[in-house]
Protein backbone atom coordinates (compact mmCIF):
# COMPACT_ATOMS: atom_id res chain seq x y z
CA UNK A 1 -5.55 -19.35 8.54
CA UNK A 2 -7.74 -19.38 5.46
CA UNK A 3 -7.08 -20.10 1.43
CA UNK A 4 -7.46 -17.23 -1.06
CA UNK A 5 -11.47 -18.04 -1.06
CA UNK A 6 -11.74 -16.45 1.91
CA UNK A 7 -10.49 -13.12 0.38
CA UNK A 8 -12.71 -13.65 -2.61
CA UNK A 9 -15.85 -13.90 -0.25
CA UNK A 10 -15.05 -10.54 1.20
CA UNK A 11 -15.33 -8.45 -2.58
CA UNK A 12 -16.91 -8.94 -5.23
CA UNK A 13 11.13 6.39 -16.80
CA UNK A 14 9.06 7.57 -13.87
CA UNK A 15 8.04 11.11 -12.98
CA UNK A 16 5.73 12.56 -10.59
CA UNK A 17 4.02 16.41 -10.51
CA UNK A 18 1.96 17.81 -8.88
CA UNK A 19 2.16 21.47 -10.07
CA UNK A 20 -0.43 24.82 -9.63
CA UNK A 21 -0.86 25.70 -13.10
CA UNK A 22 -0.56 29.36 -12.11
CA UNK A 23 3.51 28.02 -11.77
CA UNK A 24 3.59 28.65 -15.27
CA UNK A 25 5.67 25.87 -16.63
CA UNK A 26 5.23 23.77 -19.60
CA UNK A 27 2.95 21.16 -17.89
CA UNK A 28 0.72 24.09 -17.08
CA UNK A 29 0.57 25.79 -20.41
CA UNK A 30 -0.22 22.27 -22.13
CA UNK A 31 -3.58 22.08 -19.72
CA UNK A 32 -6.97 23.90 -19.84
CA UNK A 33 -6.81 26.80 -17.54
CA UNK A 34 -9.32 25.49 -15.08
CA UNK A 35 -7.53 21.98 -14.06
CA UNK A 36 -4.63 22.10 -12.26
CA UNK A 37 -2.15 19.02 -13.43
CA UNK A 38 -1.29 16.19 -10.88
CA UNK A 39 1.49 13.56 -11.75
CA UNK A 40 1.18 10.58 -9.25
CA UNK A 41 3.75 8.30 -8.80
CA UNK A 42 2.86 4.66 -7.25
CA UNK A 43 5.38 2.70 -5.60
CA UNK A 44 5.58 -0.19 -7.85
CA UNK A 45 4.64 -1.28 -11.79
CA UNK A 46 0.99 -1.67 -12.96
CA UNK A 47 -1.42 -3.59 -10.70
CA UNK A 48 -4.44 -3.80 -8.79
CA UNK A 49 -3.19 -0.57 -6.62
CA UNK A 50 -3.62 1.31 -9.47
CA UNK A 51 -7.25 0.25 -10.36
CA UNK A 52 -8.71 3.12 -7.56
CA UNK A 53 -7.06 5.90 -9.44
CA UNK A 54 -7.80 4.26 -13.10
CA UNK A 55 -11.59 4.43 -11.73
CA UNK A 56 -11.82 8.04 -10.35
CA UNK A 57 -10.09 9.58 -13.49
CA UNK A 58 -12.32 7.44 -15.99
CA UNK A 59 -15.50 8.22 -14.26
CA UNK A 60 -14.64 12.09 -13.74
CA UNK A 61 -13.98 12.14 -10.52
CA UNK A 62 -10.39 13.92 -11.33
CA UNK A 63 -11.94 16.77 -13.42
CA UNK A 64 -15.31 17.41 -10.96
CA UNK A 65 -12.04 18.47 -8.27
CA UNK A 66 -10.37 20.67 -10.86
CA UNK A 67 -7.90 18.28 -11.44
CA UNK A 68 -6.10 16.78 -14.75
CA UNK A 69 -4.62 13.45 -13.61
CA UNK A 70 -1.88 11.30 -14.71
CA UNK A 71 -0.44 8.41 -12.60
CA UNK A 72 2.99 6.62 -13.04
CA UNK A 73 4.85 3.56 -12.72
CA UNK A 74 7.40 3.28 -9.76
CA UNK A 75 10.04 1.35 -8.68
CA UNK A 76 9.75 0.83 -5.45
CA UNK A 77 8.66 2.47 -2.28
CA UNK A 78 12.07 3.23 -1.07
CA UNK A 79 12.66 5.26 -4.54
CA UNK A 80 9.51 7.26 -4.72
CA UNK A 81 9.88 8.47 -1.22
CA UNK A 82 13.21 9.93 -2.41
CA UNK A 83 11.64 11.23 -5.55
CA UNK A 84 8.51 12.82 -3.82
CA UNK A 85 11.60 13.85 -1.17
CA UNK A 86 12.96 16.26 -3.98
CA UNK A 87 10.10 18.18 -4.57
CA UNK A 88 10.60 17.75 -8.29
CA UNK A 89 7.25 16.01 -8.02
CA UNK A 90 5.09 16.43 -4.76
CA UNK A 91 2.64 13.51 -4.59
CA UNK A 92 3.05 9.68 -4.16
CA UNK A 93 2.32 6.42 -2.76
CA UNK A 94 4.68 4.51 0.04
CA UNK A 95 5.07 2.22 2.68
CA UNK A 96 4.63 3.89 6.00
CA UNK A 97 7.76 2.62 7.43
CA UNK A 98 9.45 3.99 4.46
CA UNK A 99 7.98 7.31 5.31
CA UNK A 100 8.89 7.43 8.52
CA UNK A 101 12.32 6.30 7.71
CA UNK A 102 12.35 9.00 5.24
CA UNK A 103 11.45 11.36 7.72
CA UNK A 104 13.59 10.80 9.79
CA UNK A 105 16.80 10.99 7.18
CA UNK A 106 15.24 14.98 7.03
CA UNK A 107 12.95 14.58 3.63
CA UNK A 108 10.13 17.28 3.68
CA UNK A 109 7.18 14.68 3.13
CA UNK A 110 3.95 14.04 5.04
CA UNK A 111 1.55 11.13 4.89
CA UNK A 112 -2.10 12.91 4.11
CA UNK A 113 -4.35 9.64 3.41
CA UNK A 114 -4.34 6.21 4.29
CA UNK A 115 -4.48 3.56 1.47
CA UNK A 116 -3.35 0.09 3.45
CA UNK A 117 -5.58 -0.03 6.94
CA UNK A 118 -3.57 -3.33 8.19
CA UNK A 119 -0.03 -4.76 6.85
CA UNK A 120 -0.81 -6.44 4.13
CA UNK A 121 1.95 -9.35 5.03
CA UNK A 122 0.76 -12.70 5.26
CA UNK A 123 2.81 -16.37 6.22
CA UNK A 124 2.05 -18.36 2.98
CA UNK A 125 2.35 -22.16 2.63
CA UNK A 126 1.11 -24.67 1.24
CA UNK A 127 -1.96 -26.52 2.71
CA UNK A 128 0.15 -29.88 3.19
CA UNK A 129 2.39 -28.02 5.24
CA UNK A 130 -0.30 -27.54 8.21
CA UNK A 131 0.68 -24.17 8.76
CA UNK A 132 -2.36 -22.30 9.90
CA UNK A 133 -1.17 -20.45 13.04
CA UNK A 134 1.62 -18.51 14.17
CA UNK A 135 2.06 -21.05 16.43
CA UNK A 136 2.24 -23.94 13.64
CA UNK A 137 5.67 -22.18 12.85
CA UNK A 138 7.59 -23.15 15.53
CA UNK A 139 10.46 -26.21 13.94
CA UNK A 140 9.68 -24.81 10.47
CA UNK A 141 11.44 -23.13 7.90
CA UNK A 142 10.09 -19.27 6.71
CA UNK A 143 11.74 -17.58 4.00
CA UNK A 144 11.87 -14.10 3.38
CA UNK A 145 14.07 -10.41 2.41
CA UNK A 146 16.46 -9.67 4.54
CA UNK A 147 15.79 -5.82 3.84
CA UNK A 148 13.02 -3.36 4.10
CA UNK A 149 10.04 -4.24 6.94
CA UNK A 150 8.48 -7.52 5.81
CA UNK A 151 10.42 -9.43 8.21
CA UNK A 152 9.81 -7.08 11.49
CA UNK A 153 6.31 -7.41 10.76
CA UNK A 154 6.82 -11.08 11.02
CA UNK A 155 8.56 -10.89 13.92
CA UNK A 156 6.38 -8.31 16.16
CA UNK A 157 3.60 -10.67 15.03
CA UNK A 158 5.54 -13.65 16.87
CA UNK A 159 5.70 -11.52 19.94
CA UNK A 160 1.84 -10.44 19.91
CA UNK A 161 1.21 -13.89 19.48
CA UNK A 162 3.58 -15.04 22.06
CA UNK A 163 5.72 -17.51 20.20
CA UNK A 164 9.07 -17.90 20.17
CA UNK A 165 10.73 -16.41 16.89
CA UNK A 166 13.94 -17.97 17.61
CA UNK A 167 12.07 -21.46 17.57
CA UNK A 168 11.25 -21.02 14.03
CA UNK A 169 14.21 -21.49 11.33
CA UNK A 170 14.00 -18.04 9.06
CA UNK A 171 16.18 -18.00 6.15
CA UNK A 172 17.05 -15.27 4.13
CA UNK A 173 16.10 -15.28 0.08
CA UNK A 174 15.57 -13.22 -2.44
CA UNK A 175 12.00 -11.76 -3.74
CA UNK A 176 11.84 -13.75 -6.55
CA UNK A 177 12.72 -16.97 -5.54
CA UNK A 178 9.94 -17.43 -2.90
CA UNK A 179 7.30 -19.31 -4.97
CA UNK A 180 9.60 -21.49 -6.44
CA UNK A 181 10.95 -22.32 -3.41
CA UNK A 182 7.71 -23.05 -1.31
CA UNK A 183 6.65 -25.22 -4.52
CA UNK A 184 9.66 -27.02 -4.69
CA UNK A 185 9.61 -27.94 -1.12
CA UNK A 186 13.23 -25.61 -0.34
CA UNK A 187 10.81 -23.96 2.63
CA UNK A 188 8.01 -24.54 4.37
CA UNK A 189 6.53 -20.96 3.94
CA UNK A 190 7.32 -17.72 3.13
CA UNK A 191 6.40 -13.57 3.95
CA UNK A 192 4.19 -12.06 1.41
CA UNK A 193 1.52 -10.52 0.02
CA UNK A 194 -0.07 -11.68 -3.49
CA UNK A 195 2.06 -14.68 -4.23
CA UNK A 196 -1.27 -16.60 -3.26
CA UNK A 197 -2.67 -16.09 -6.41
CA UNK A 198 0.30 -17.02 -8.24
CA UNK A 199 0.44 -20.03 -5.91
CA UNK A 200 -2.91 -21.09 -6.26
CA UNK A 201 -2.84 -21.07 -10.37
CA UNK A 202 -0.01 -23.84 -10.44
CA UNK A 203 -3.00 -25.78 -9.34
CA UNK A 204 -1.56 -25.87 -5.31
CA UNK A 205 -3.77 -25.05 -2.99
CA UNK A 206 -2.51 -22.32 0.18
CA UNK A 207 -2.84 -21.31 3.34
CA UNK A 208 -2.57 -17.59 4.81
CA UNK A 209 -1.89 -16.17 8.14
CA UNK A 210 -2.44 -12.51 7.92
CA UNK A 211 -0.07 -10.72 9.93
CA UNK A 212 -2.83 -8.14 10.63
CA UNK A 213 -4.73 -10.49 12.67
CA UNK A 214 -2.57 -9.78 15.20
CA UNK A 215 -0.75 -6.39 13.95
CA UNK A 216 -2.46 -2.96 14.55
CA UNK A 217 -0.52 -1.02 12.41
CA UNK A 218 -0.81 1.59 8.76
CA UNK A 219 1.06 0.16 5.83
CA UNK A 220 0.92 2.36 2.37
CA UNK A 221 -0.53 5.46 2.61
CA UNK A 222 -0.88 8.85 0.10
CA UNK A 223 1.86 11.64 1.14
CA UNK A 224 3.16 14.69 -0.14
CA UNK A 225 6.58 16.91 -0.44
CA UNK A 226 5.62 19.41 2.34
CA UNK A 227 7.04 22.59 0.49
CA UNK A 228 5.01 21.75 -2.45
CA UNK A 229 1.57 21.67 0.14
CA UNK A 230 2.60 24.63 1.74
CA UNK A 231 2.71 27.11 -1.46
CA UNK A 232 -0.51 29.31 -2.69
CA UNK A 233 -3.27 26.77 -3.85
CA UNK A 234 -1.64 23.74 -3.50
CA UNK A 235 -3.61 22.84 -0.74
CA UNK A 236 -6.57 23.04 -2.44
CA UNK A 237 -5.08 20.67 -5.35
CA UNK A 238 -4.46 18.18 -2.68
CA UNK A 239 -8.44 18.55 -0.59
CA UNK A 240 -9.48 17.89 -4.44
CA UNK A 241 -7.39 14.83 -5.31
CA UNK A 242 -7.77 13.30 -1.40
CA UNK A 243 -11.64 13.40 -1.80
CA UNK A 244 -11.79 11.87 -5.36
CA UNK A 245 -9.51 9.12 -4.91
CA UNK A 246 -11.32 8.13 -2.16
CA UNK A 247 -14.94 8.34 -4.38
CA UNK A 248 -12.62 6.10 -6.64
CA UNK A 249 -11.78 3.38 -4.15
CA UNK A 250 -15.35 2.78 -2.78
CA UNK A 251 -17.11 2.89 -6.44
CA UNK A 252 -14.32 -0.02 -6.95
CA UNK A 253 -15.63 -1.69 -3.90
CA UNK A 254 -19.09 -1.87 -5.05
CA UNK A 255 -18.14 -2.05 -8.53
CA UNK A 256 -15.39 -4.74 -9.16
CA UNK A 257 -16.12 -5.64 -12.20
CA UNK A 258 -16.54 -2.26 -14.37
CA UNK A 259 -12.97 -1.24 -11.99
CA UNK A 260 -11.12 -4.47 -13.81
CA UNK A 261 -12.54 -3.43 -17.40
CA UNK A 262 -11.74 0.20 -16.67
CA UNK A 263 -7.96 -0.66 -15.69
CA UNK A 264 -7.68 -3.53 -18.43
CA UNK A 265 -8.28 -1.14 -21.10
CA UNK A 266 -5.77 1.69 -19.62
CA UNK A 267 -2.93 -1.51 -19.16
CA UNK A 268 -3.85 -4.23 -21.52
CA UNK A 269 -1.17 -6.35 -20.21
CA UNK A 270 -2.71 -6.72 -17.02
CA UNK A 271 -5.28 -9.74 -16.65
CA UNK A 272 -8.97 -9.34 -15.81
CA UNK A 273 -8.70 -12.64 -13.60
CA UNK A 274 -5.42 -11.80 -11.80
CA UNK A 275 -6.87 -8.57 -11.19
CA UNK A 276 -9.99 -8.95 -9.78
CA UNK A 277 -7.96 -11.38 -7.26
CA UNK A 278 -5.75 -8.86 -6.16
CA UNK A 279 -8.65 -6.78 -5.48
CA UNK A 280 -10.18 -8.91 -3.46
CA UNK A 281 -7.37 -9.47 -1.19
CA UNK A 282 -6.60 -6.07 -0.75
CA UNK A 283 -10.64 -4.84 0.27
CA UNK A 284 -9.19 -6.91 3.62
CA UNK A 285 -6.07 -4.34 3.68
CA UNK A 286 -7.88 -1.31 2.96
CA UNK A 287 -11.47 -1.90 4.33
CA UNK A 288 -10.11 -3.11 7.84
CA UNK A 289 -13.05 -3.25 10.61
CA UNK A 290 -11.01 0.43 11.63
CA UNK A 291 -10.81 2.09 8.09
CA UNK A 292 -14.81 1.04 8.02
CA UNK A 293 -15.63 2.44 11.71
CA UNK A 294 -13.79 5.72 11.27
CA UNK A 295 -13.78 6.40 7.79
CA UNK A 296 -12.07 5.47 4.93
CA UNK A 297 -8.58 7.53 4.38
CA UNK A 298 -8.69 8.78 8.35
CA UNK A 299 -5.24 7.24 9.91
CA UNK A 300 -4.78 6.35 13.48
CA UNK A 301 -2.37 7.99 15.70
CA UNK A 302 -2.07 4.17 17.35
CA UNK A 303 -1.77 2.41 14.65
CA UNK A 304 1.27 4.88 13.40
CA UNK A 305 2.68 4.11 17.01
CA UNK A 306 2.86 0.98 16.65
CA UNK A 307 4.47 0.74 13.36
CA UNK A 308 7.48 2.98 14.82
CA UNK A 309 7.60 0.57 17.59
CA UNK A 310 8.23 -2.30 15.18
CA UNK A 311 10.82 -0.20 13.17
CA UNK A 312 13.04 0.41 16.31
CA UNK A 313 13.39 -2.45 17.49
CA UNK A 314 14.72 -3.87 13.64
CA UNK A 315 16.83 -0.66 14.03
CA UNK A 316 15.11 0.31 10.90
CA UNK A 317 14.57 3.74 12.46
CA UNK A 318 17.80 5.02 14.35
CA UNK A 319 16.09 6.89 17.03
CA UNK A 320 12.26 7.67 18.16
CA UNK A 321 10.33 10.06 15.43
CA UNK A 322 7.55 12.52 16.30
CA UNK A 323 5.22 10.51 14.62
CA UNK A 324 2.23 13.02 15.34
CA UNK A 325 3.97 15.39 12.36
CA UNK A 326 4.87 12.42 10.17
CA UNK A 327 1.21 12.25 9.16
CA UNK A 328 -1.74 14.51 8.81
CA UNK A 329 -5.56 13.85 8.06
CA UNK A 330 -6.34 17.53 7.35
CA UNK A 331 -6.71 17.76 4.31
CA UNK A 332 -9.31 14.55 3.99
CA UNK A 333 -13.20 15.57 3.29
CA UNK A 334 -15.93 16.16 6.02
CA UNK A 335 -17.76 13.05 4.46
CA UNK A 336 -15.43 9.76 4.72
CA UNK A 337 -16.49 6.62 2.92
CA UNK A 338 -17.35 3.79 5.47
């Protein structure tokens, strides 16, 4: 249980490439011929995910590796896994249990970096509602998707805990409707992620139950189309943009401030203040206790275990997956920020 503060305390048309410019197509031709062009495509529109990236092509991180870097707008994690799953354009950011689903339905991808250390699910409510336990749940009404893995999370978090999920009235509701419906009273708390923030500026103050304190498992992580990786020098395009996206994501940690004025001027729209919030949530997701032990990036054969586990039982997955070739850390750097 804890309101947003305790998150602040802890920090201060979409197309991806990723193409050798020895390929010779246009993308290479338009670029010196020292950098090699990488198109990233995130899984969702503009926000704090982006900031990392914003902050290792900005301070030169990008170009020090050889690499000229452009990142894009997604749609979804679903989507770019099917994008990335062409090969038209090699490199992206996903939900693991996308992946793996992906995977399994026989796209060439691979995860090669973790981004999320933890889910980054949370039960939300409001603080009159008392809910700051798993076990507070129990006689109450939780609203969330009926698709993709929020709610599995949710429930393999009842089970860790050992409460009864069939004690607890779920309800099914679209994304958008949440907030309003926690604010209005409809529910008395709902799955997500950020919606504190949006919570907390109608003047209500929340409570959060991260999922994670319970839940070992990887959430979004870097991958790559596999036949893309495997031709002549691609691999070294990757080592290069693996080690400075991860020099990008701990000068954000230290640096929150420059990171939000850095990303503010790339996407204007995009508001210092909600911004730096976001960040500070997420240094929780992505600096877990494990990310900081082992190394920032490195993934956990466990923690990838345990996410399939979840996924078959919601028959998300149809069968078991060899999850030790769904990911690789390979191709991350000798020296791993901690």
């Amino acid at each position: 249980m804890n309101r947003i503060g305790r998150y602040l305390s802890g920090a201060t048309g979409v197309l991806l490439a990723a193409i050798a410019l020895c390929s010779g197509g246009p993308a290479a031709d338009a670029q010196p011929s020292s950098l090699s062009q990488v198109d990233f495509l995130q899984a969702y529109v503009p926000s704090s995910e982006f900031v990392y990236f914003v902050v290792a092509d900005k301070k030169g991180y990008y170009k020090q590796a050889g690499i000229n870097f452009t990142q894009h707008a997604g749609s979804g994690s679903a989507n770019t896994v099917k994008v990335v799953g062409t090969g038209e354009y090699p490199i992206g950011l996903a939900d693991a249990a996308l992946i793996l689903a992906g995977e399994q339905s026989g796209e060439p991808i691979q995860a090669v970096m973790g981004f999320y250390n933890t889910t980054p699910s949370s039960v939300i409510s409001l603080k009159a509602a008392r809910i700051t336990s798993l076990q507070d749940l129990v006689g109450k009404t939780l609203a969330s998707e009926a698709a993709g893995s929020t709610t599995p999370m949710w429930r393999a978090a009842m089970i860790a805990a050992h409460v009864p999920a069939d004690k607890v009235h779920w309800v099914a509701i679209d994304p958008s409707a949440k907030v309003p419906s926690l604010l209005l009273g409809k529910v008395d708390a709902i799955l997500g992620q950020l919606q504190p923030i949006q919570i907390e500026a109608q003047g209500k103050e929340v409570n959060i139950v991260p999922l994670g304190d319970v839940l070992h498992v990887i959430a979004d992580t870097v991958f790559v189309n596999t036949a893309w990786l495997h031709k002549p020098g691609n691999d070294r395009v990757l080592r290069g943009f693996i080690a400075a996206s991860l020099k990008g994501m701990e000068y954000t940690k230290d640096h929150i401030s420059e990171a939000v004025d850095l990303t503010n001027a790339e996407y204007p729209t995009l508001s210092k203040d909600v911004l730096s919030k976001q960040l500070a949530m997420e240094h929780h997701w992505i600096w877990t206790p494990d990310a900081t032990a082992s190394g920032l990036g490195k993934m956990d054969n466990q923690h990838w275990q345990n996410l399939e586990k979840i996924l078959l039982e919601a028959k998300i997955l149809r069968g078991p997956i060899a999850v030790d070739t769904a990911y690789t850390n390979a191709y991350l750097p000798a020296q791993l920020p901690h």
